[in-house]
PDB file of N, CA and C in Angstrom:
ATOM      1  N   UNK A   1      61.076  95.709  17.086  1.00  0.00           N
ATOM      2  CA  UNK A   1      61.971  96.090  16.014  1.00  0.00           C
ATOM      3  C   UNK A   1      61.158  96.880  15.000  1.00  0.00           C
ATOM      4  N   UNK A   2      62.038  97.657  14.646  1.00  0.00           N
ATOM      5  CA  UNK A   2      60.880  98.548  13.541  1.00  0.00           C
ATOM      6  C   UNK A   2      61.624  98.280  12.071  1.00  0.00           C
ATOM      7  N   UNK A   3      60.606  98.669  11.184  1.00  0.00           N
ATOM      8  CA  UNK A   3      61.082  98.309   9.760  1.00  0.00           C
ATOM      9  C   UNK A   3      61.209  99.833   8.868  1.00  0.00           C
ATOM     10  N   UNK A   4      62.292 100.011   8.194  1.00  0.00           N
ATOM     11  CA  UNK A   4      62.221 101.277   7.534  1.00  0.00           C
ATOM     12  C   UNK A   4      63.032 100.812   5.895  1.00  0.00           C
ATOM     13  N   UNK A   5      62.070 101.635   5.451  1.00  0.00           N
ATOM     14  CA  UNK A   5      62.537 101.958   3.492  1.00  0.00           C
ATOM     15  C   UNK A   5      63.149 102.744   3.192  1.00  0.00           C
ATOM     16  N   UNK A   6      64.317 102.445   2.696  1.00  0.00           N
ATOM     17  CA  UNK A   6      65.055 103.322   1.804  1.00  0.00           C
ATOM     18  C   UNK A   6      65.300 103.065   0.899  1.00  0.00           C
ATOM     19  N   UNK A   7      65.503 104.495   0.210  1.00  0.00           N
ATOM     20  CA  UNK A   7      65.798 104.373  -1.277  1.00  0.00           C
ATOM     21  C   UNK A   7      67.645 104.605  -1.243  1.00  0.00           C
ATOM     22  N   UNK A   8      67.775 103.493  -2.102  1.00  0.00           N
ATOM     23  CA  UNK A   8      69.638 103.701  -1.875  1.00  0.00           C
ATOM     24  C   UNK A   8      69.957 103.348  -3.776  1.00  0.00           C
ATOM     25  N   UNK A   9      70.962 104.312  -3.815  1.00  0.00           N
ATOM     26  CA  UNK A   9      71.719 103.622  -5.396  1.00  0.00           C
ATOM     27  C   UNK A   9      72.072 103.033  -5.536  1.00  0.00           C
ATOM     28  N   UNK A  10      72.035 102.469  -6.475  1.00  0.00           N
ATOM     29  CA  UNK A  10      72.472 101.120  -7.285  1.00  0.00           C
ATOM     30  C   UNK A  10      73.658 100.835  -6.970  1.00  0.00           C
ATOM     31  N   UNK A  11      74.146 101.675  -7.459  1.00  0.00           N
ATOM     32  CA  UNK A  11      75.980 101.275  -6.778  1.00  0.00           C
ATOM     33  C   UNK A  11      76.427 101.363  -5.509  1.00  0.00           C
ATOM     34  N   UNK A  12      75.467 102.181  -4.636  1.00  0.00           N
ATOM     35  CA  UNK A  12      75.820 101.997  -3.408  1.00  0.00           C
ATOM     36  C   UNK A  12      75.386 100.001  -2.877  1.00  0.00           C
ATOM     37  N   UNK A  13      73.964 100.129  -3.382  1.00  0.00           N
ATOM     38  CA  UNK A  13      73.728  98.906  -3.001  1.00  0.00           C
ATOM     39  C   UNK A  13      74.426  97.534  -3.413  1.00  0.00           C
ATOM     40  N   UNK A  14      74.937  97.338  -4.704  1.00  0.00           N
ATOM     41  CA  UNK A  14      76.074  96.555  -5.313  1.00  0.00           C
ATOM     42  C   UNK A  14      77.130  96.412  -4.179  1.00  0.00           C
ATOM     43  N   UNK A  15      77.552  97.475  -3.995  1.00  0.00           N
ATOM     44  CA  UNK A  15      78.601  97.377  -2.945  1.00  0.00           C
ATOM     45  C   UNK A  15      77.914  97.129  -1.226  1.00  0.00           C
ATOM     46  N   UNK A  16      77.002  97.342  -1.372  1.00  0.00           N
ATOM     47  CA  UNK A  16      76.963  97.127   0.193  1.00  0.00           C
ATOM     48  C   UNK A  16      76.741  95.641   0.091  1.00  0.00           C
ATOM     49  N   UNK A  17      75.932  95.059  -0.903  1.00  0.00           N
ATOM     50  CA  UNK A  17      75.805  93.751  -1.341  1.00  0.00           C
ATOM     51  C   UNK A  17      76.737  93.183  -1.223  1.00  0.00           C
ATOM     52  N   UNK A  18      78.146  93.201  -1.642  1.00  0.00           N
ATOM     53  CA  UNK A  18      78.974  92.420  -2.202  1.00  0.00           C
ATOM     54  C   UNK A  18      79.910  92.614  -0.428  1.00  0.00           C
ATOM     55  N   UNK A  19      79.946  93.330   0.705  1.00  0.00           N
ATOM     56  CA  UNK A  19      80.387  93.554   1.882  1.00  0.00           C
ATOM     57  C   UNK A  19      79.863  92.775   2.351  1.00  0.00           C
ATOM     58  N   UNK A  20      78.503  93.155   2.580  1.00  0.00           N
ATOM     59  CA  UNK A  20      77.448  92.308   3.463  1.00  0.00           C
ATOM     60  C   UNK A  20      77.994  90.205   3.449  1.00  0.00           C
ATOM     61  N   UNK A  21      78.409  90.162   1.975  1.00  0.00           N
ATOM     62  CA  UNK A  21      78.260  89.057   1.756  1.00  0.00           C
ATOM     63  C   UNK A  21      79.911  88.574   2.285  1.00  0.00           C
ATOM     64  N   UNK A  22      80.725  89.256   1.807  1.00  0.00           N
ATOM     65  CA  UNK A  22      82.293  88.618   2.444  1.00  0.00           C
ATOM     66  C   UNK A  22      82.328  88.609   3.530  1.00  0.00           C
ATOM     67  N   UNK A  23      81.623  89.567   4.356  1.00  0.00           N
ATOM     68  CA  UNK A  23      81.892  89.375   6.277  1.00  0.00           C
ATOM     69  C   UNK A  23      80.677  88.120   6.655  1.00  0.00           C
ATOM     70  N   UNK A  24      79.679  87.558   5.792  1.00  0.00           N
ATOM     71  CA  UNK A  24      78.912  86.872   6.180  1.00  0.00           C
ATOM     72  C   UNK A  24      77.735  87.350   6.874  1.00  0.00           C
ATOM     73  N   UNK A  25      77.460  89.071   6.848  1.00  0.00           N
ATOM     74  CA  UNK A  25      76.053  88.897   7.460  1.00  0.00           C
ATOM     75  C   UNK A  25      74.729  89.996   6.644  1.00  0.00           C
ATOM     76  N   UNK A  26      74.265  89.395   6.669  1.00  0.00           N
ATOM     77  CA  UNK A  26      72.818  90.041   6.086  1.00  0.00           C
ATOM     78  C   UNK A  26      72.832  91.459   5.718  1.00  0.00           C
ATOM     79  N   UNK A  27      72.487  92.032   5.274  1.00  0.00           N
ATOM     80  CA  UNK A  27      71.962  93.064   4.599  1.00  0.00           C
ATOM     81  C   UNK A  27      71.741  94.231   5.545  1.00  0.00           C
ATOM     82  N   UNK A  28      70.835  93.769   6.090  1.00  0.00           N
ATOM     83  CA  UNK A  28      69.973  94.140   7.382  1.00  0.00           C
ATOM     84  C   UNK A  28      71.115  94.363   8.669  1.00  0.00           C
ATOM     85  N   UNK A  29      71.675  93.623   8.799  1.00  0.00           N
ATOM     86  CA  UNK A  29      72.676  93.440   9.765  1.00  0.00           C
ATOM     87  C   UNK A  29      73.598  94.185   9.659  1.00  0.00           C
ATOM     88  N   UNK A  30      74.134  94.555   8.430  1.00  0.00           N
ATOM     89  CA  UNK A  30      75.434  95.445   8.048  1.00  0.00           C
ATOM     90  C   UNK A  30      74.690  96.896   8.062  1.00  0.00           C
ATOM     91  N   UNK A  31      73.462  97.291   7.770  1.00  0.00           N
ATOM     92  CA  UNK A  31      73.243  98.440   8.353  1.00  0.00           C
ATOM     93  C   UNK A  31      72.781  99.150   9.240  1.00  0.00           C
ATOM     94  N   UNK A  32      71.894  97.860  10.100  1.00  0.00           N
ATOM     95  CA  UNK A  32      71.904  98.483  11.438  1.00  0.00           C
ATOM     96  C   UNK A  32      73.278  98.459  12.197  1.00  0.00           C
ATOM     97  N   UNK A  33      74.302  97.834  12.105  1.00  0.00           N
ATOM     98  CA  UNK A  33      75.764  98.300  12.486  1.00  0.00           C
ATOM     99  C   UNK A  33      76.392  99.479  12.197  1.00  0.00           C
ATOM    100  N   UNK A  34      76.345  99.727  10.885  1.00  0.00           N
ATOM    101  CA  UNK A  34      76.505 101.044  10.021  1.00  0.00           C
ATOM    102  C   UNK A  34      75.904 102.022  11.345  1.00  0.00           C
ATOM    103  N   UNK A  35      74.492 102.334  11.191  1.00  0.00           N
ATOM    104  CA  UNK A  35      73.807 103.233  11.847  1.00  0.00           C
ATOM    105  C   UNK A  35      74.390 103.124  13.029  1.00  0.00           C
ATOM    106  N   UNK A  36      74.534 102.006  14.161  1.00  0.00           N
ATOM    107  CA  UNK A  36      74.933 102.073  15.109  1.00  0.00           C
ATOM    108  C   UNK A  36      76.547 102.500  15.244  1.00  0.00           C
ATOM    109  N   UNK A  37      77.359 102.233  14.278  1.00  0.00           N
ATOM    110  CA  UNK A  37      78.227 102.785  14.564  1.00  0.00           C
ATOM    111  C   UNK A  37      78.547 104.423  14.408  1.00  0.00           C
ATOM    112  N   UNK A  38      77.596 104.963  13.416  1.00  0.00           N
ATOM    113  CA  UNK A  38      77.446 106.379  12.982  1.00  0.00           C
ATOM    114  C   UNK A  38      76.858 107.032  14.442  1.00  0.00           C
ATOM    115  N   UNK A  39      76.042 106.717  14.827  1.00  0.00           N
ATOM    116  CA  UNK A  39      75.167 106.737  16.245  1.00  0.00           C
ATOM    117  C   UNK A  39      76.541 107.075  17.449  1.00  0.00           C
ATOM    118  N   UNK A  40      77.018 106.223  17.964  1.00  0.00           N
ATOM    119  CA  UNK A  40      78.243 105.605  18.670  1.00  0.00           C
ATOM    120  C   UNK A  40      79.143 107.131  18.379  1.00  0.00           C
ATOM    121  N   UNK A  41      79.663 107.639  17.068  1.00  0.00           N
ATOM    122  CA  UNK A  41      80.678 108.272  16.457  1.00  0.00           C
ATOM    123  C   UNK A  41      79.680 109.627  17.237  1.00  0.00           C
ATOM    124  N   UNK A  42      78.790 110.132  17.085  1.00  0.00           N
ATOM    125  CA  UNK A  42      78.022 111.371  17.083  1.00  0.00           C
ATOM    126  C   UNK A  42      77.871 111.703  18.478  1.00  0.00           C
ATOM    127  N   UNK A  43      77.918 110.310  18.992  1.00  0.00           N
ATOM    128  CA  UNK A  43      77.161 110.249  20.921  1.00  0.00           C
ATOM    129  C   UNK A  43      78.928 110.647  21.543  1.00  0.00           C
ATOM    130  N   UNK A  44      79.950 110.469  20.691  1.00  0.00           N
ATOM    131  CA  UNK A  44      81.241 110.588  21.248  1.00  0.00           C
ATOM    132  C   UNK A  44      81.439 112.131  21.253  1.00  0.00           C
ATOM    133  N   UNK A  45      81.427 112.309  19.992  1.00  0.00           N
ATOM    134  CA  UNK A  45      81.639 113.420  19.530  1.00  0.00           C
ATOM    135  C   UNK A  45      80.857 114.604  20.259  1.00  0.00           C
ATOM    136  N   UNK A  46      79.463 114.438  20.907  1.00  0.00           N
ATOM    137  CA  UNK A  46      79.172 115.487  21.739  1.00  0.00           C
ATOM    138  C   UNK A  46      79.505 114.978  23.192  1.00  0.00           C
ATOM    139  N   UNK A  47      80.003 114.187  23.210  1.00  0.00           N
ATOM    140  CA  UNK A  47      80.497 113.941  24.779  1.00  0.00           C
ATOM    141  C   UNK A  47      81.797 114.717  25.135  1.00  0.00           C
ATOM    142  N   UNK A  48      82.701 114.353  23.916  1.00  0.00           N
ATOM    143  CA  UNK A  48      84.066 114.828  23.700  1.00  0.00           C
ATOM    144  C   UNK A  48      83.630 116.879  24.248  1.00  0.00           C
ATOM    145  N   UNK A  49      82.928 117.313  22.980  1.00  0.00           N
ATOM    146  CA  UNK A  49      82.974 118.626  22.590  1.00  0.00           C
ATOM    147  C   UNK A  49      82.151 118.961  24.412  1.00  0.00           C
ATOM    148  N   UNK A  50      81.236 118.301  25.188  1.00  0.00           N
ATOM    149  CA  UNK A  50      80.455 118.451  26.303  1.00  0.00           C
ATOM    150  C   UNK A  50      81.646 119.225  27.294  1.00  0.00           C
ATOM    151  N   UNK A  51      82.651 117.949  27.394  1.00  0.00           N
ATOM    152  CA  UNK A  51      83.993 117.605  28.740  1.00  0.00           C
ATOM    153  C   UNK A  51      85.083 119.040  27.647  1.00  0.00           C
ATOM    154  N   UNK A  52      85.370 119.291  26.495  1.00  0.00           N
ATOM    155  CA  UNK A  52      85.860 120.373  26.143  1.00  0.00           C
ATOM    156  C   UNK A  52      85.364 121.641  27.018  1.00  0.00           C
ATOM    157  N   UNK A  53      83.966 122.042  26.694  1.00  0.00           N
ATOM    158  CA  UNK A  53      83.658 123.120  27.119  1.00  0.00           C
ATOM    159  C   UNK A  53      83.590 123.279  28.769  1.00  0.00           C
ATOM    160  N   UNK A  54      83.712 122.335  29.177  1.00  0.00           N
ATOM    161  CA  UNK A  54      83.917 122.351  31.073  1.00  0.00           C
ATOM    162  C   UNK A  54      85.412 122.349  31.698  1.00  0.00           C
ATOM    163  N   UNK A  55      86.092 122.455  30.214  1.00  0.00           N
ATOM    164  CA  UNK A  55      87.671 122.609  30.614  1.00  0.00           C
ATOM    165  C   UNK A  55      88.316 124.360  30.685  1.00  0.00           C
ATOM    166  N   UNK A  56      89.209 124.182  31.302  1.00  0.00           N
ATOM    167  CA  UNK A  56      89.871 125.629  31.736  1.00  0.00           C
ATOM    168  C   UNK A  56      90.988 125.863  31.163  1.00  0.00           C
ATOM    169  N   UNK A  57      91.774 126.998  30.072  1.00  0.00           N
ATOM    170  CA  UNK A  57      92.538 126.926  29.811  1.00  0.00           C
ATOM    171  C   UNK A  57      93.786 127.417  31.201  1.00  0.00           C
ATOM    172  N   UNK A  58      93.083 128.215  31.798  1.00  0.00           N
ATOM    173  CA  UNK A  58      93.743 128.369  33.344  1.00  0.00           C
ATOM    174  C   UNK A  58      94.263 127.350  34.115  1.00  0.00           C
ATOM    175  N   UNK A  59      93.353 126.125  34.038  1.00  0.00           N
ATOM    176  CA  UNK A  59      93.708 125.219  34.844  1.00  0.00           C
ATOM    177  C   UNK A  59      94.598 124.298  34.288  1.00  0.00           C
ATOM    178  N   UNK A  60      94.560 124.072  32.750  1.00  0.00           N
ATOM    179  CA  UNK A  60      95.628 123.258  32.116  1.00  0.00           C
ATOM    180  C   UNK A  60      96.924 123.815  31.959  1.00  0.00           C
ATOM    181  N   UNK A  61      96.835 125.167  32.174  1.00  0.00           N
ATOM    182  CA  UNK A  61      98.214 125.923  32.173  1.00  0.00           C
ATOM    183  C   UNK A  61      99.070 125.573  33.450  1.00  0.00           C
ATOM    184  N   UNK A  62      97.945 125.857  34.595  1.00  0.00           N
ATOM    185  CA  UNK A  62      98.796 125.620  35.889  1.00  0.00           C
ATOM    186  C   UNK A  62      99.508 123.927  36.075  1.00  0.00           C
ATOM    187  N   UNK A  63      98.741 123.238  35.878  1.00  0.00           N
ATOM    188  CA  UNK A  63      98.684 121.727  35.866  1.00  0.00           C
ATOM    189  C   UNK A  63     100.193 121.514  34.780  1.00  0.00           C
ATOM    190  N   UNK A  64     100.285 122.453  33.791  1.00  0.00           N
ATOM    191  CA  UNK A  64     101.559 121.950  32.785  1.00  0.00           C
ATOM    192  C   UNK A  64     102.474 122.516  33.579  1.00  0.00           C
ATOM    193  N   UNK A  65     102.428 123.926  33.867  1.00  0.00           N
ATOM    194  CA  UNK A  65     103.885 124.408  34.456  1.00  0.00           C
ATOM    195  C   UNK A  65     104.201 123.682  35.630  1.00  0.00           C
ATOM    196  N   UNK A  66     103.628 122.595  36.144  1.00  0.00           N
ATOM    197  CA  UNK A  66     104.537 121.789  37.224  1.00  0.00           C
ATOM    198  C   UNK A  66     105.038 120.463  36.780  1.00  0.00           C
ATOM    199  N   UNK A  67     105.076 120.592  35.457  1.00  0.00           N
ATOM    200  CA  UNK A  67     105.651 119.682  34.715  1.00  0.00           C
ATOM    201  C   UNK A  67     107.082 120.324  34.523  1.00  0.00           C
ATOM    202  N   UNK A  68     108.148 119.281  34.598  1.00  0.00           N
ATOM    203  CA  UNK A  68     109.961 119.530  34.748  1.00  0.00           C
ATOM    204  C   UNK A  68     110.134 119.782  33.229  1.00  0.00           C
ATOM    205  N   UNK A  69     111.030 120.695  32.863  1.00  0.00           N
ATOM    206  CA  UNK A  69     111.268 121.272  31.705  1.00  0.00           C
ATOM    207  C   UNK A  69     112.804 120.188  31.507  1.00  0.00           C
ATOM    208  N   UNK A  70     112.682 119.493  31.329  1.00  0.00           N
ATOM    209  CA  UNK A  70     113.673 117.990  31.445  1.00  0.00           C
ATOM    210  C   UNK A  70     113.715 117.300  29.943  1.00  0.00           C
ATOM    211  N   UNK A  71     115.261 117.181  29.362  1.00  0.00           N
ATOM    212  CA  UNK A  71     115.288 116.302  28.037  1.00  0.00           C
ATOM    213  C   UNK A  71     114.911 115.036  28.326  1.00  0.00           C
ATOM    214  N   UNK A  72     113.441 114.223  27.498  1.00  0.00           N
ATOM    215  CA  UNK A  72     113.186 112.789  27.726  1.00  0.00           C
ATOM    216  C   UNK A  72     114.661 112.133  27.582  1.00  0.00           C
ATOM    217  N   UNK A  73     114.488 110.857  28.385  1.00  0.00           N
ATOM    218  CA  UNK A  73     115.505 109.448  27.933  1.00  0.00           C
ATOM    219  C   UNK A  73     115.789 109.411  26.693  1.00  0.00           C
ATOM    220  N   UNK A  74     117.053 108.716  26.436  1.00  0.00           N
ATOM    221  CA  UNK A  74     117.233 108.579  25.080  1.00  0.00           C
ATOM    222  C   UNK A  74     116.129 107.214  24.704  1.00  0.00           C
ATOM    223  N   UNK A  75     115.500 106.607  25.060  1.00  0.00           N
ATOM    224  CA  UNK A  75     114.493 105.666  24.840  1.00  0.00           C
ATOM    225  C   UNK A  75     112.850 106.346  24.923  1.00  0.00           C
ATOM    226  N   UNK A  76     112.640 107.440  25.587  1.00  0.00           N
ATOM    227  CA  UNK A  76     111.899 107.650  24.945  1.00  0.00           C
ATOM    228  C   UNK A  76     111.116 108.967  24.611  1.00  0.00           C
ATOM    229  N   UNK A  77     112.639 109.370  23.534  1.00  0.00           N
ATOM    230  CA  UNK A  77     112.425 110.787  22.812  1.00  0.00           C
ATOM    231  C   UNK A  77     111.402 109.898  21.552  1.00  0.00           C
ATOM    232  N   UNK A  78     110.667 110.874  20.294  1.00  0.00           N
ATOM    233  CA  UNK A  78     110.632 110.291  18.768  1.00  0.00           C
ATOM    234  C   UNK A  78     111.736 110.592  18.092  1.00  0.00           C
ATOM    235  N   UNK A  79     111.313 109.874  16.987  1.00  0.00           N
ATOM    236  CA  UNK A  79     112.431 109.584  16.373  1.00  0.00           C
ATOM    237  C   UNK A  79     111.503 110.436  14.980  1.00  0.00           C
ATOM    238  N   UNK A  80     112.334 111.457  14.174  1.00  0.00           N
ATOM    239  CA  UNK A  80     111.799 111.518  13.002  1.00  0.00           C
ATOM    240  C   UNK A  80     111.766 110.377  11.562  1.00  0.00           C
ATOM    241  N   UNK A  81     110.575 110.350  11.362  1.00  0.00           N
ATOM    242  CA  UNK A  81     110.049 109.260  10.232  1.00  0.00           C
ATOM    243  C   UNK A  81     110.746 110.045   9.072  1.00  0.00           C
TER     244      UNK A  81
END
């Protein structure tokens, strides 16, 4: 495990303080989650943008037009909010 220093603000830290403490876990714990979840978000995000650029707009065209130009069920059109 490695150990790292940061410098964080006051008010950030107040608040991460006062989180850390209602979910019940450490300090330490709430930001290596943090990081790991920031981590997680970034590793998606070039996976996502990876499988984008290996896509075809040719091929999603053909793939839709054999889709039936058909009014959904009345169960399951939307409904405007």
């Amino acid at each position: 495990m490695s150990t790292l220093n940061v410098n964080i603000p006051d008010s950030i830290y107040k608040s991460l303080q006062e989180i850390a403490q209602q979910d019940n876990i450490s300090i330490e714990q709430f930001i290596a989650t943090a990081i790991a979840e920031k981590i997680s978000v970034l590793m998606n995000e070039s996976y996502l943008q990876e499988r984008a650029n290996r896509g075809s707009r040719e091929k999603y065209e053909s793939v839709l037009a054999k889709v039936s130009d058909i009014e959904p069920e009345d169960y399951d059109k939307l409904t405007q909010a």
